[in-house]
Protein backbone atom coordinates (compact mmCIF):
# COMPACT_ATOMS: atom_id res chain seq x y z
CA UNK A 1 0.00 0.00 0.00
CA UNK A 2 2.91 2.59 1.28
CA UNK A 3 4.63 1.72 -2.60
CA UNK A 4 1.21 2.18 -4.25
CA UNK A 5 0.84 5.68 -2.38
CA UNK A 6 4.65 6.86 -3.37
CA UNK A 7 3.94 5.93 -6.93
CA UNK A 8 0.60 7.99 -6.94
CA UNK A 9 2.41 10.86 -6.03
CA UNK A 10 5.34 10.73 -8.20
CA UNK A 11 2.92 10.35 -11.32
CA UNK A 12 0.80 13.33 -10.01
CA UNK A 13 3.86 15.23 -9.29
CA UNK A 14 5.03 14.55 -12.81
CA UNK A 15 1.56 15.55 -13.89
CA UNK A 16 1.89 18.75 -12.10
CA UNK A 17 5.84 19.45 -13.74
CA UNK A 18 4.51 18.22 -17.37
CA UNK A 19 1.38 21.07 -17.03
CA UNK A 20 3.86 23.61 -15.25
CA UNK A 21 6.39 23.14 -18.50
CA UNK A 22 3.51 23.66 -20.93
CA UNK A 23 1.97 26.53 -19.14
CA UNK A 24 5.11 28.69 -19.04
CA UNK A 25 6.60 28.21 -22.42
CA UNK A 26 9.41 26.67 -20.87
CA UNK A 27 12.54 24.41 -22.81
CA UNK A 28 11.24 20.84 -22.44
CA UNK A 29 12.72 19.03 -19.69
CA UNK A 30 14.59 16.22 -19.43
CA UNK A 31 11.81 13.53 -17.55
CA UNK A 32 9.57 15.89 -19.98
CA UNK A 33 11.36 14.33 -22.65
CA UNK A 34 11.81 10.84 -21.47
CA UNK A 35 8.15 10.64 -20.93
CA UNK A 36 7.67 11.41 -24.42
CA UNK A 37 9.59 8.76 -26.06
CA UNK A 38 8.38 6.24 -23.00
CA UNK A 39 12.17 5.53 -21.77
CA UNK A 40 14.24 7.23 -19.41
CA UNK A 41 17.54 7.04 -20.11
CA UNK A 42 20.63 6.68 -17.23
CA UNK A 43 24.36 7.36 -17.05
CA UNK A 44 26.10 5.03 -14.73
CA UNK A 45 29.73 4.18 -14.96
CA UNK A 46 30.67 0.48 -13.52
CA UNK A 47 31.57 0.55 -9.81
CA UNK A 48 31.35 -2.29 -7.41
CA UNK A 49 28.88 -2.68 -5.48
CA UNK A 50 27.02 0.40 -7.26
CA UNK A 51 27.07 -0.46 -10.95
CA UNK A 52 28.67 -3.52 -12.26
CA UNK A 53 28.04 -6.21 -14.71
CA UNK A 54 26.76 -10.17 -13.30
CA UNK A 55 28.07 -13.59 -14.64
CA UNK A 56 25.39 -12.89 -17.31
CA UNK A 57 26.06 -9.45 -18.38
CA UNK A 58 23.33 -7.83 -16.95
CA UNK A 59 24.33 -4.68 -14.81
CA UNK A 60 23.09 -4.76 -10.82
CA UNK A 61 24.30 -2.76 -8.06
CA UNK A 62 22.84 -0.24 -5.97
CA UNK A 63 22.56 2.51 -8.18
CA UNK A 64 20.96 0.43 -10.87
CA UNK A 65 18.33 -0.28 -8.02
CA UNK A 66 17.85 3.05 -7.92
CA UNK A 67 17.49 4.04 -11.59
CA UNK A 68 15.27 1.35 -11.89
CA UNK A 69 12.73 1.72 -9.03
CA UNK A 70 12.69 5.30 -10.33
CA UNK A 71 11.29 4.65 -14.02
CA UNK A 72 9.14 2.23 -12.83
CA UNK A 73 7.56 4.25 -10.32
CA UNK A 74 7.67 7.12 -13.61
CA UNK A 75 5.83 4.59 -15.64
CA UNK A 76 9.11 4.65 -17.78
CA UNK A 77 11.16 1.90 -19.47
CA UNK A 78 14.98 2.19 -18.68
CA UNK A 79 18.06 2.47 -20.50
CA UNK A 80 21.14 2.36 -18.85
CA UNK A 81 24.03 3.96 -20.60
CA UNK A 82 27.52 3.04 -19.49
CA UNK A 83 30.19 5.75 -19.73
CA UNK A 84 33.55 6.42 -18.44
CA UNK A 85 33.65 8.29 -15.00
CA UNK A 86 35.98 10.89 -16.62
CA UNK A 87 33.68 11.94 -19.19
CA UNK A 88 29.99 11.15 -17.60
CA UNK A 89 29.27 14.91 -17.05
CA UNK A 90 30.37 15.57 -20.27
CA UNK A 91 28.15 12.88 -21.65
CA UNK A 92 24.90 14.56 -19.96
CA UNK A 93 25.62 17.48 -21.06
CA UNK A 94 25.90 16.88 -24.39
CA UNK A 95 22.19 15.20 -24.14
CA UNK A 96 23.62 11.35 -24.06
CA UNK A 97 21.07 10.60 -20.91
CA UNK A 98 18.35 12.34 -19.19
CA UNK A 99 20.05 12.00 -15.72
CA UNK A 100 23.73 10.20 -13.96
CA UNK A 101 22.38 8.17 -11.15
CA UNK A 102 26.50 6.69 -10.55
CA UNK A 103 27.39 7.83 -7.21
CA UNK A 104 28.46 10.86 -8.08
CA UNK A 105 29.21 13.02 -4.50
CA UNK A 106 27.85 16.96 -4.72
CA UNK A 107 31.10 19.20 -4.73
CA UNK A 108 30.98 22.99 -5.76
CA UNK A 109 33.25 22.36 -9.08
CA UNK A 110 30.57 20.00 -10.14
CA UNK A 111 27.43 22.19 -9.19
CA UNK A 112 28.74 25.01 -11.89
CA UNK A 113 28.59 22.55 -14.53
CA UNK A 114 25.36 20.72 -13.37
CA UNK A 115 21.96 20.93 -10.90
CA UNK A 116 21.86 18.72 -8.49
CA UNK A 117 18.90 16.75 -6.97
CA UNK A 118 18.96 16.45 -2.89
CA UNK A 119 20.92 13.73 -1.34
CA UNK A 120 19.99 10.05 -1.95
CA UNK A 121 22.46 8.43 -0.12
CA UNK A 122 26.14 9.95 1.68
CA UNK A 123 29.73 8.37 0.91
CA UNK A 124 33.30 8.72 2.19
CA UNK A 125 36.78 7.17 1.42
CA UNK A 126 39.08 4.39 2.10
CA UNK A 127 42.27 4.16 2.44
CA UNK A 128 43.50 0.68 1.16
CA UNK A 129 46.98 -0.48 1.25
CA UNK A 130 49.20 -3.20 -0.09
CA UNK A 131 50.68 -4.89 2.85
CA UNK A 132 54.28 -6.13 1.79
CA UNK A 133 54.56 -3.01 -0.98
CA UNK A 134 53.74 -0.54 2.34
CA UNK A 135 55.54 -2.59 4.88
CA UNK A 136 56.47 -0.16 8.05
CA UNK A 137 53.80 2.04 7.24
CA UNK A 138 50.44 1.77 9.67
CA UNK A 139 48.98 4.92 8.75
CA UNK A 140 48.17 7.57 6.35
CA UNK A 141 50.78 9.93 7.31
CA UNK A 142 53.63 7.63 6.83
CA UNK A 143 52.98 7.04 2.98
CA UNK A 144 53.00 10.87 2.10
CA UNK A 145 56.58 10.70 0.53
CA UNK A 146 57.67 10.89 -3.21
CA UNK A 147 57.96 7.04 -3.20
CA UNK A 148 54.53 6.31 -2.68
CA UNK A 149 52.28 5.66 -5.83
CA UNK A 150 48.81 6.00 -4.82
CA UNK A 151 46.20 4.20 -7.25
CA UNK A 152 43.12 6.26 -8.72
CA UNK A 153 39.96 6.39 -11.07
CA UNK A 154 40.26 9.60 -12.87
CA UNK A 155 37.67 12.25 -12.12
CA UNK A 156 37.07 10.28 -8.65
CA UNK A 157 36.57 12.38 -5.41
CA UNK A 158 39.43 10.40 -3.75
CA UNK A 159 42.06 11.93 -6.17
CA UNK A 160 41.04 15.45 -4.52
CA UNK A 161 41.44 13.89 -1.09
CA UNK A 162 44.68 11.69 -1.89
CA UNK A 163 46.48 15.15 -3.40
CA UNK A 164 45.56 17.13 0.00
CA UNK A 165 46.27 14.07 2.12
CA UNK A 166 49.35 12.83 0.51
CA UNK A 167 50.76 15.67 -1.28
CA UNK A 168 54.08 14.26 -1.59
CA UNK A 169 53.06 11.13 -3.19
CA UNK A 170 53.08 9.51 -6.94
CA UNK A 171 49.10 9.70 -8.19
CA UNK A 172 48.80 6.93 -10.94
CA UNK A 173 45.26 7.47 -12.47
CA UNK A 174 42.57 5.03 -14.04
CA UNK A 175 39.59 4.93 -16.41
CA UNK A 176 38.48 2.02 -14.46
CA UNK A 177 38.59 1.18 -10.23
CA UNK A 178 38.82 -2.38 -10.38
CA UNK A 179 42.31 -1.49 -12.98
CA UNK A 180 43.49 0.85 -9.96
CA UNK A 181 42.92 -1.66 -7.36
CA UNK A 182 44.55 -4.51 -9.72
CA UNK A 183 47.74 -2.21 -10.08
CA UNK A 184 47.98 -1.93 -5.76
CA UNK A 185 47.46 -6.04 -6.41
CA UNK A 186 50.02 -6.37 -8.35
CA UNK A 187 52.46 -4.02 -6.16
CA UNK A 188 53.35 -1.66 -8.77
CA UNK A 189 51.13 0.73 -6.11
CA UNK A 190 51.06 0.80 -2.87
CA UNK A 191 47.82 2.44 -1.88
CA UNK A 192 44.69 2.91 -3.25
CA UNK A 193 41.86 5.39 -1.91
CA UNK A 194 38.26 4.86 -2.99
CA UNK A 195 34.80 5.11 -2.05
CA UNK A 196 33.39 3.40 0.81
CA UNK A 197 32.90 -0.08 1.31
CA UNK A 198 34.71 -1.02 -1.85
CA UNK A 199 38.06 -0.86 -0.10
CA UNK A 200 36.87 -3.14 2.89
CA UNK A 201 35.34 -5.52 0.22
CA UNK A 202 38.82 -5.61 -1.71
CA UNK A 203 40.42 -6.20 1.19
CA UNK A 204 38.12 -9.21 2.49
CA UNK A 205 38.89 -10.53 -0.71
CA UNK A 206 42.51 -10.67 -0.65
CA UNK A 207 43.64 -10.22 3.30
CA UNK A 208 46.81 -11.90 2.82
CA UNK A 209 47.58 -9.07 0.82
CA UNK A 210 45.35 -5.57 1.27
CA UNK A 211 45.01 -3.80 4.56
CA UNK A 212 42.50 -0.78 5.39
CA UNK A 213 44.33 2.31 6.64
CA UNK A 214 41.66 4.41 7.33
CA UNK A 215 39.78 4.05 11.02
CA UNK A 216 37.09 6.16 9.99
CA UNK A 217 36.01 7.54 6.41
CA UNK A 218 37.43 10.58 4.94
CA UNK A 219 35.90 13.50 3.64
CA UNK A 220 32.04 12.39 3.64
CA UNK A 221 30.12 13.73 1.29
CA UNK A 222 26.52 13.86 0.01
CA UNK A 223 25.78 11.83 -3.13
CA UNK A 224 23.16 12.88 -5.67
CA UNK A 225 21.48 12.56 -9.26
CA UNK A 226 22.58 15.33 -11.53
CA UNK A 227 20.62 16.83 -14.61
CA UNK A 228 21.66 19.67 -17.32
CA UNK A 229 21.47 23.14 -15.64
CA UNK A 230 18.16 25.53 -15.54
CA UNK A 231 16.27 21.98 -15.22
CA UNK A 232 14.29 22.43 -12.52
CA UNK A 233 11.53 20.71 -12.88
CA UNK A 234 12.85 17.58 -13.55
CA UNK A 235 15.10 18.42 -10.13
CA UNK A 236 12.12 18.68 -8.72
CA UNK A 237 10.45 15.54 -9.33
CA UNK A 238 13.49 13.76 -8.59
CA UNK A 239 13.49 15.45 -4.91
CA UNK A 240 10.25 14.51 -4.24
CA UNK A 241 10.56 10.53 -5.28
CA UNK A 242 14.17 10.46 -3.15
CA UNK A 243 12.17 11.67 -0.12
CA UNK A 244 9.22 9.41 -0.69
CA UNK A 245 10.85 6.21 -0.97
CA UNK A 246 13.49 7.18 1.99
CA UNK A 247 10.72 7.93 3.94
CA UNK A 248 9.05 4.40 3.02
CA UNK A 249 12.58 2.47 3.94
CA UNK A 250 13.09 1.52 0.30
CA UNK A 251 16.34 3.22 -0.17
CA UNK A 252 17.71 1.50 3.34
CA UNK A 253 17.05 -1.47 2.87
CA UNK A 254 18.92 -1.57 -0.45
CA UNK A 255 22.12 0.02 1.48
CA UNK A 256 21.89 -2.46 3.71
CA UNK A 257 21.88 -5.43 0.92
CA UNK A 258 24.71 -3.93 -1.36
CA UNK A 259 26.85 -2.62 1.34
CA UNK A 260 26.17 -4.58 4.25
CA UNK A 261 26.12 -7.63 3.29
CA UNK A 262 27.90 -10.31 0.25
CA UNK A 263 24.90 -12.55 -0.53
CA UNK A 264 25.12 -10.27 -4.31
CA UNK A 265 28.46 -11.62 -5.03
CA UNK A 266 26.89 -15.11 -5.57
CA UNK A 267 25.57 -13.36 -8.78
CA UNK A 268 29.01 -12.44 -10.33
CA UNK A 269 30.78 -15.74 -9.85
């Protein structure tokens, strides 16, 4: 009944935008425009446990939960476009998608180039390190010298914190996370920082040879959906449905199954 209710009122909301856009002459918008071709169309980028391909090739994660709760409850099919991190905004911008649902944290250098919807869900970074590349070294403090590589995905939020963190230290950058956490792996690195839990996951993977650095999360930050500027309407929409179905315990209970628990990774083996 509570699911039936939220889905009421995002299809009346949308209602309400689709009038509001007529009314006023405005540029369409970009559900405006999804709704008219019946498909609403995603940016993710692949990132474990938030976007990332199964043993069958279908993409899961978190944030494809998200995207796809969200058409359905917008009466929309879904197309999810995968992109590289470092050129995502680029990609919306240019029209590719209606909307990046990819955890993609709300920093001011972002919010010139794009609006942002309110917070969905909140992340902060790891600290991973290799153990017998890093040996001597138990925390952060004692890898900030010009022989430390620290391993990156380009565009990330952890390469902002791993410059003001480690200033001193090599920054080897990525397309792609899992090639940044392969290259601390292999020991050409010795550190990686990334988005919490993915660093505790990599770590319970291979314990014999990753260690977590970091006692507590650095730099937390809010994570949102972003849309092409002067697109309120469609911001708006997408505020209400985050607050109805975190009100309703949707979005918590899938937190809890991708980053709480491992039962998912029975679906990529």
């Amino acid at each position: 009944m509570q699911r039936l209710f939220s889905l009421m009122m995002v299809m009346a909301l949308c209602c309400v935008a689709a009038t509001a856009w007529a009314a006023s002459g405005q540029t369409r918008g970009a559900l405006d425009e999804a709704a008219g071709r019946g498909t609403l169309r995603v940016g993710i980028s692949s990132f474990v446990p938030w976007a990332m391909q199964d043993k069958t090739g279908k993409y899961v994660g978190f944030e494809v939960d998200v995207a796809t709760r969200l058409a359905q409850d917008l009466g929309l099919e879904l197309e999810l476009i995968p992109t590289r991190w470092s050129g995502i905004i680029p990609a919306l911008l240019t029209g590719k998608f209606d909307v990046i649902i990819c955890s993609l944290s709300v920093t001011p250098e972002r919010a010139l180039k794009v609006n942002f919807s309110i917070p969905y869900d909140y992340a902060g970074i790891e600290a991973v390190a290799h153990r017998k590349a890093a040996a001597g070294k138990t925390t952060l403090e004692d890898f900030n010298t010009p022989e430390t590589v620290v391993a990156l995905r380009t565009g990330s939020t952890p390469v902002a914190v791993a410059k003001r963190i480690l200033p001193k230290a090599a920054l080897r950058l990525f397309d792609e996370e899992a090639a940044a956490v392969q290259e601390v792996l292999s020991g050409r690195a010795q550190i990686f920082f990334t988005s919490a839990p993915l660093g505790t996951l990599e770590a319970l993977r291979a314990p014999d040879t990753l260690s977590v650095v970091t006692r507590e999360l650095l730099s937390p930050q809010p994570v949102a959906m972003a849309v092409r500027k002067g697109d309120f309407n469609t911001i708006n929409v997408l505020d209400s449905w985050i607050r109805l179905v975190d009100a309703e315990g949707w979005l918590d209970a899938r937190r809890k199954y991708w980053f709480k628990g491992r039962d998912w990774e029975k679906a990529m083996q």
